[in-house]
N, C-alpha and C. Protein backbone atom coordinates (compact mmCIF):
# COMPACT_ATOMS: atom_id res chain seq x y z
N UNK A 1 -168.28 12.80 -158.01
CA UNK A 1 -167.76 11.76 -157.15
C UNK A 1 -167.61 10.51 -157.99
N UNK A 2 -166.14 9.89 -158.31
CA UNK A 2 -165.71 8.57 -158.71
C UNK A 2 -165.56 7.63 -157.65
N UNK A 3 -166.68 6.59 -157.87
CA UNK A 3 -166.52 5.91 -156.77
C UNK A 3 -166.20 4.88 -157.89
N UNK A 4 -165.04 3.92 -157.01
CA UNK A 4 -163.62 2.99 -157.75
C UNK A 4 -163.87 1.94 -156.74
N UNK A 5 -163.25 0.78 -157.09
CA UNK A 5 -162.98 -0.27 -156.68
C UNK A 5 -161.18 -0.86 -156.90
N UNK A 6 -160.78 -1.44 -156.04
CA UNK A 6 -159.15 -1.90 -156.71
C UNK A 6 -159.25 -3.25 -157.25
N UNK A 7 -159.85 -3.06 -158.64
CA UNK A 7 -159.82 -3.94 -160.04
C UNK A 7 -159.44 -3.36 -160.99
N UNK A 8 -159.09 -4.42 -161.77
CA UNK A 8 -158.16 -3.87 -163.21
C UNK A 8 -159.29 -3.03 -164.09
N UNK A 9 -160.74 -3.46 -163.84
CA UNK A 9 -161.64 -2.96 -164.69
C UNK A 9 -162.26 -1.84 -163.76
N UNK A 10 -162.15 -1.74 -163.04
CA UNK A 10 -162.58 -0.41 -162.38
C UNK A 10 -161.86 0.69 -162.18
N UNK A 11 -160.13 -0.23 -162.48
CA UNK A 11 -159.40 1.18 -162.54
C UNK A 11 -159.08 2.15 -163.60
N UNK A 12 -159.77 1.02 -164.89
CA UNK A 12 -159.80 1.64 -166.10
C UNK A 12 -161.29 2.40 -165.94
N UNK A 13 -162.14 1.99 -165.39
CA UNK A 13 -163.35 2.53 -165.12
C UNK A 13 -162.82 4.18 -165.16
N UNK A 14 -162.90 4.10 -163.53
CA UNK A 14 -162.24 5.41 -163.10
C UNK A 14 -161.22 6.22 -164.23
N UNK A 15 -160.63 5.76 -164.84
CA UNK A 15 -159.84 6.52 -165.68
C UNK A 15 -160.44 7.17 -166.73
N UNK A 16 -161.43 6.64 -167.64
CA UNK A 16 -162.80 6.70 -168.56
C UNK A 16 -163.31 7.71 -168.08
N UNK A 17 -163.88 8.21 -166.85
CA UNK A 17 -164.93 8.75 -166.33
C UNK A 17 -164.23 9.99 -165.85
N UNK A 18 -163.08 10.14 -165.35
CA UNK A 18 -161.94 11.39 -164.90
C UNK A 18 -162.14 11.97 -166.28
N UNK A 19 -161.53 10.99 -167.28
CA UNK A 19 -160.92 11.81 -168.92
C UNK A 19 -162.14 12.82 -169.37
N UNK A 20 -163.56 11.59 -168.91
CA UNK A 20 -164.95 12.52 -169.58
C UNK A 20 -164.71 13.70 -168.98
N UNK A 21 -165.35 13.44 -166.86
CA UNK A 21 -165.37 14.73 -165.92
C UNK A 21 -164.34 15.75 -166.82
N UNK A 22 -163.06 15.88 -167.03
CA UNK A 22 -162.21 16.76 -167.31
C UNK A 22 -162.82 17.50 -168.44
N UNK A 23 -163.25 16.34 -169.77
CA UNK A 23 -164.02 17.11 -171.19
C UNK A 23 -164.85 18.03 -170.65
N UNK A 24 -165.94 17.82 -169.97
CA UNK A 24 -166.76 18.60 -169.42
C UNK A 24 -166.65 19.55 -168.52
N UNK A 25 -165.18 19.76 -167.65
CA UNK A 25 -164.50 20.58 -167.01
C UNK A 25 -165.48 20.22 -165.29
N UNK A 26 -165.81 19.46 -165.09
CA UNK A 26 -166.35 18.66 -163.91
C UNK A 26 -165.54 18.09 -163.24
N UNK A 27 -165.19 19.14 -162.08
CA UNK A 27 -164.35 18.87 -160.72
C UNK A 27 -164.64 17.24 -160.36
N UNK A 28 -163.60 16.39 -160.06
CA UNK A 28 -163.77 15.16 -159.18
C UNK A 28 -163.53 14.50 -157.92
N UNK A 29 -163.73 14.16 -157.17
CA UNK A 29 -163.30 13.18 -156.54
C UNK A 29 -163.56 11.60 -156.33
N UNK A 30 -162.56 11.50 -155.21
CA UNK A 30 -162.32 9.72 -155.63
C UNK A 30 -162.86 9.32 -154.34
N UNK A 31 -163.63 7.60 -154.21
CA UNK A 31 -163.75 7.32 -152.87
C UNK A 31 -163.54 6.07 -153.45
N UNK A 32 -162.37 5.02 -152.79
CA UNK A 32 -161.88 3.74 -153.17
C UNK A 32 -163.31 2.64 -151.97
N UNK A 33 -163.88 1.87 -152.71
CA UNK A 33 -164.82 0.98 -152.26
C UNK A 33 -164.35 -0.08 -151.83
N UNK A 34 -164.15 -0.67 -151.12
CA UNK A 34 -163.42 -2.36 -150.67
C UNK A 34 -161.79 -2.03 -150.86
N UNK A 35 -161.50 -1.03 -150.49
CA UNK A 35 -160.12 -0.72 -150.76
C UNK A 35 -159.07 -1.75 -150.28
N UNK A 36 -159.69 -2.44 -149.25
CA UNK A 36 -158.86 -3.86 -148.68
C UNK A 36 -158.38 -4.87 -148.97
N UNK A 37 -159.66 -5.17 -150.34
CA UNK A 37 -159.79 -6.21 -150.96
C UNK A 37 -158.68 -6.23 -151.97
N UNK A 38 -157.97 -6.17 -152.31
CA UNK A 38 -156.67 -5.15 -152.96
C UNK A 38 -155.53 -4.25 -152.50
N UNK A 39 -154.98 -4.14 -152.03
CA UNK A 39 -153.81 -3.27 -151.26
C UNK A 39 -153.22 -2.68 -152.56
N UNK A 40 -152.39 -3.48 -153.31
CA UNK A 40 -151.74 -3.05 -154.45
C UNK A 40 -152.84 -2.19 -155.42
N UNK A 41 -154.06 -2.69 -155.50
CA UNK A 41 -154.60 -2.18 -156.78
C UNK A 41 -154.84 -1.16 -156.24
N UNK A 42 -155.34 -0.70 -154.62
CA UNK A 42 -155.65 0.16 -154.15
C UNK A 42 -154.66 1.48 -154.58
N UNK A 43 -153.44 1.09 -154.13
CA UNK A 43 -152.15 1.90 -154.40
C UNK A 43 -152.03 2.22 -155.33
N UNK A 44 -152.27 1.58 -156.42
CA UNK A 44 -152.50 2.50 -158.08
C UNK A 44 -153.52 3.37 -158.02
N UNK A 45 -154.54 3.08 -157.54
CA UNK A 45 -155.44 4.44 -157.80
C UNK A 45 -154.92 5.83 -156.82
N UNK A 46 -154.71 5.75 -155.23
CA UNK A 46 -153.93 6.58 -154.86
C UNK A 46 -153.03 7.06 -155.44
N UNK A 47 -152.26 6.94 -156.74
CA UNK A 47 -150.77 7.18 -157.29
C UNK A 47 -151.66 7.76 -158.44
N UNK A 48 -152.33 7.40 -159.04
CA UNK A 48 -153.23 7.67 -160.05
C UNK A 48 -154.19 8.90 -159.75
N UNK A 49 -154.30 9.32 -158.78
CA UNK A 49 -155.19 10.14 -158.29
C UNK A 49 -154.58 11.42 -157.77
N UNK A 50 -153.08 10.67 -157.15
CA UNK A 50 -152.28 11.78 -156.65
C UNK A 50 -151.49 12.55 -158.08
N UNK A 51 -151.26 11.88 -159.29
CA UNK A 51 -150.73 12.15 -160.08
C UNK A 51 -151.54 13.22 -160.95
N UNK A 52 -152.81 12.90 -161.05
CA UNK A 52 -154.38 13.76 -161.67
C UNK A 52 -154.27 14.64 -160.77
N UNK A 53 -154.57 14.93 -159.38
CA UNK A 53 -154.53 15.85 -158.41
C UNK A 53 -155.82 15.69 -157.95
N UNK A 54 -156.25 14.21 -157.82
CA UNK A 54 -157.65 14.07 -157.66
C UNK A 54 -157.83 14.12 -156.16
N UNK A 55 -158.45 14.88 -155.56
CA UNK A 55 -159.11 14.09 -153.83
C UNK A 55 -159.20 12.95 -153.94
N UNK A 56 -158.85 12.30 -152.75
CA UNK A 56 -159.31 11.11 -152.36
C UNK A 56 -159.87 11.06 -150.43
N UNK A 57 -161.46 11.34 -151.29
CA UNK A 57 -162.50 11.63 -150.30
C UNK A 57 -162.19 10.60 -149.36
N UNK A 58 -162.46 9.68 -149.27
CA UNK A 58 -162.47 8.54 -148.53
C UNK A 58 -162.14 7.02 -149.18
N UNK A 59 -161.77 5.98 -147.96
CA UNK A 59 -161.55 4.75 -148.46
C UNK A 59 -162.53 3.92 -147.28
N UNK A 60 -163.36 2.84 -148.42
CA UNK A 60 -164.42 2.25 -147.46
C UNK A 60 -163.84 1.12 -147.66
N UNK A 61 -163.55 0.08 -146.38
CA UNK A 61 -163.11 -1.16 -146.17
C UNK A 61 -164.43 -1.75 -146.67
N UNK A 62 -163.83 -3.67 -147.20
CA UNK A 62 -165.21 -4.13 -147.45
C UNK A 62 -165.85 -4.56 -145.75
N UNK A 63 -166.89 -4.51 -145.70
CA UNK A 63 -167.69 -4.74 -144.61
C UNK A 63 -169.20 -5.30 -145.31
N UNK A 64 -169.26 -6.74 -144.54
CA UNK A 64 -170.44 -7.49 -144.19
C UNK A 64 -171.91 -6.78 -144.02
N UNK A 65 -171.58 -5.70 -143.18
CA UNK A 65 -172.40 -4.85 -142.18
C UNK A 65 -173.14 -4.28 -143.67
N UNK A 66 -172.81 -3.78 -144.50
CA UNK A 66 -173.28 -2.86 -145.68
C UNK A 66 -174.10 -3.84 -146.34
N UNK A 67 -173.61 -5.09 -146.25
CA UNK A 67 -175.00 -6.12 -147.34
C UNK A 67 -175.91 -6.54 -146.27
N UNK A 68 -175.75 -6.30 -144.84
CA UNK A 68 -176.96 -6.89 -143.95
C UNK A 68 -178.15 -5.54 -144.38
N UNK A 69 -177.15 -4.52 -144.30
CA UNK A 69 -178.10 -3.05 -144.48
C UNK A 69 -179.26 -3.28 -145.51
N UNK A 70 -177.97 -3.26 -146.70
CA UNK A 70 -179.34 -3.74 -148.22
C UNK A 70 -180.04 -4.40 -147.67
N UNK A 71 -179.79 -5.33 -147.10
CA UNK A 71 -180.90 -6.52 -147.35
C UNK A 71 -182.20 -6.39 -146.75
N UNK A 72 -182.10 -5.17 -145.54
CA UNK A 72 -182.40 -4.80 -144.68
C UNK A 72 -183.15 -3.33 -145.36
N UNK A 73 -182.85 -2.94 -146.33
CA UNK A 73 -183.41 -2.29 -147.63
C UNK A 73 -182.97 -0.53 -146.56
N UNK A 74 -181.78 -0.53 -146.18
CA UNK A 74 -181.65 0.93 -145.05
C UNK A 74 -179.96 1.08 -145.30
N UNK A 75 -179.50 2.36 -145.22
CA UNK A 75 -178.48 2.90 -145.27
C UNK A 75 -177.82 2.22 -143.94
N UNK A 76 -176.48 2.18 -144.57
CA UNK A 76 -175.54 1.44 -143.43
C UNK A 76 -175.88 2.60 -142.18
N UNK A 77 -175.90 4.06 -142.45
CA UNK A 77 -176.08 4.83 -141.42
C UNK A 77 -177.10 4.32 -140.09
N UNK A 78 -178.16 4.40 -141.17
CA UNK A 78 -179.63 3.64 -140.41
C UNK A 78 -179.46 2.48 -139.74
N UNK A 79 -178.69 1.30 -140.57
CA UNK A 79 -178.57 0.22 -139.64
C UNK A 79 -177.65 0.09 -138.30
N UNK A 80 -176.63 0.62 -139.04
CA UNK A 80 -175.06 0.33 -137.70
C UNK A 80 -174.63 1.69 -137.47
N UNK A 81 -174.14 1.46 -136.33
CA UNK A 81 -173.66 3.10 -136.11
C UNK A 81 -172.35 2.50 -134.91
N UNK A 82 -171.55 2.39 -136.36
CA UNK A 82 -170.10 1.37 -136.31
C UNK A 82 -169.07 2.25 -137.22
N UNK A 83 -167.84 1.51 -137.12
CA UNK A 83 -166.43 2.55 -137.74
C UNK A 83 -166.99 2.94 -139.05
N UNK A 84 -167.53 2.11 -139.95
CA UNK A 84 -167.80 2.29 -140.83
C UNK A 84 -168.97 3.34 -141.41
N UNK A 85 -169.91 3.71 -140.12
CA UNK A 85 -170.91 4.71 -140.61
C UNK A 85 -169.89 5.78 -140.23
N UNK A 86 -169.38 5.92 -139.40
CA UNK A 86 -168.33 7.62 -139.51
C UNK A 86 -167.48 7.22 -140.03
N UNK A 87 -166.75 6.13 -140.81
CA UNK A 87 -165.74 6.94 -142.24
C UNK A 87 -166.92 6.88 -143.12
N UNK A 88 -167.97 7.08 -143.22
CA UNK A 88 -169.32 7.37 -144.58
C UNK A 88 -169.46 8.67 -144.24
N UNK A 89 -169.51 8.85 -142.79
CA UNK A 89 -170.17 10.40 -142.14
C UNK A 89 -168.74 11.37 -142.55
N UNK A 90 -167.53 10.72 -142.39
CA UNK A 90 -166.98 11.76 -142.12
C UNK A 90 -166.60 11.97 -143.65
N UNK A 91 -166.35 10.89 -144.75
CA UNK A 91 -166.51 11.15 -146.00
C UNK A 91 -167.64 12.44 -146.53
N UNK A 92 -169.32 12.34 -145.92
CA UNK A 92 -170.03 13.07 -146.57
C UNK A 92 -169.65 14.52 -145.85
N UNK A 93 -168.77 14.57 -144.49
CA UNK A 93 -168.23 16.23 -144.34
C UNK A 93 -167.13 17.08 -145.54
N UNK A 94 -166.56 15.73 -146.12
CA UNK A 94 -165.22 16.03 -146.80
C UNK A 94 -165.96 16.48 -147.98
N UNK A 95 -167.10 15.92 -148.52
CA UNK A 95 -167.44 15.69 -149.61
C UNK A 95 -168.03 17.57 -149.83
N UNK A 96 -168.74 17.97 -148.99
CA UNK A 96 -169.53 18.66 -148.43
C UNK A 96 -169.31 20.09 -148.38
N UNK A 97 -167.93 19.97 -148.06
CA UNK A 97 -167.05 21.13 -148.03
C UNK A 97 -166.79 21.23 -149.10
N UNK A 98 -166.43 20.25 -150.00
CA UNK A 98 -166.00 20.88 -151.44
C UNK A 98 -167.14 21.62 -152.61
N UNK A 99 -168.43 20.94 -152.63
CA UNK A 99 -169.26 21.80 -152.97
C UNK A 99 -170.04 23.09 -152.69
């Protein structure tokens, strides 16, 4: 699992870490983090991912709710049980099935 952000340095991130997964012949997928925060950068990694033939498990909007959690030292699951814990839930079905 490549978990990405839509930054210039995370999309090189992600690219680094695919090239390794591949050396090592280690299946991937992608889950874009704050995918909101970015539209365009987002769209390169989708194009980038669709082009690799990578999954793209899920996309997590940024949400507030996830730093009350930390702080709160508990999984967003544990704290809120909001849009955002079922696209996590329904991410870990997607995820789930593939292994």
């Amino acid at each position: 699992m490549i978990v990405t952000e839509p930054t210039l340095s995370a999309i090189n991130d992600l690219k680094r870490i695919y090239h390794v997964a591949c050396h090592f012949k280690i299946p991937s997928l992608v889950c874009i983090n704050k995918y909101d925060i970015n539209i365009q950068n987002s769209n390169k990694i989708e194009e980038y991912c669709m082009k690799k033939d990578i999954p793209i498990v899920g996309k997590i909007k940024y949400d507030t709710e996830m730093t009350k959690a930390m702080v709160k030292e508990k999984t967003i699951i544990e704290y809120s049980n909001d849009k955002l814990s079922d696209e996590i839930r329904d991410m870990w079905i997607k995820i789930s099935e593939r292994i």
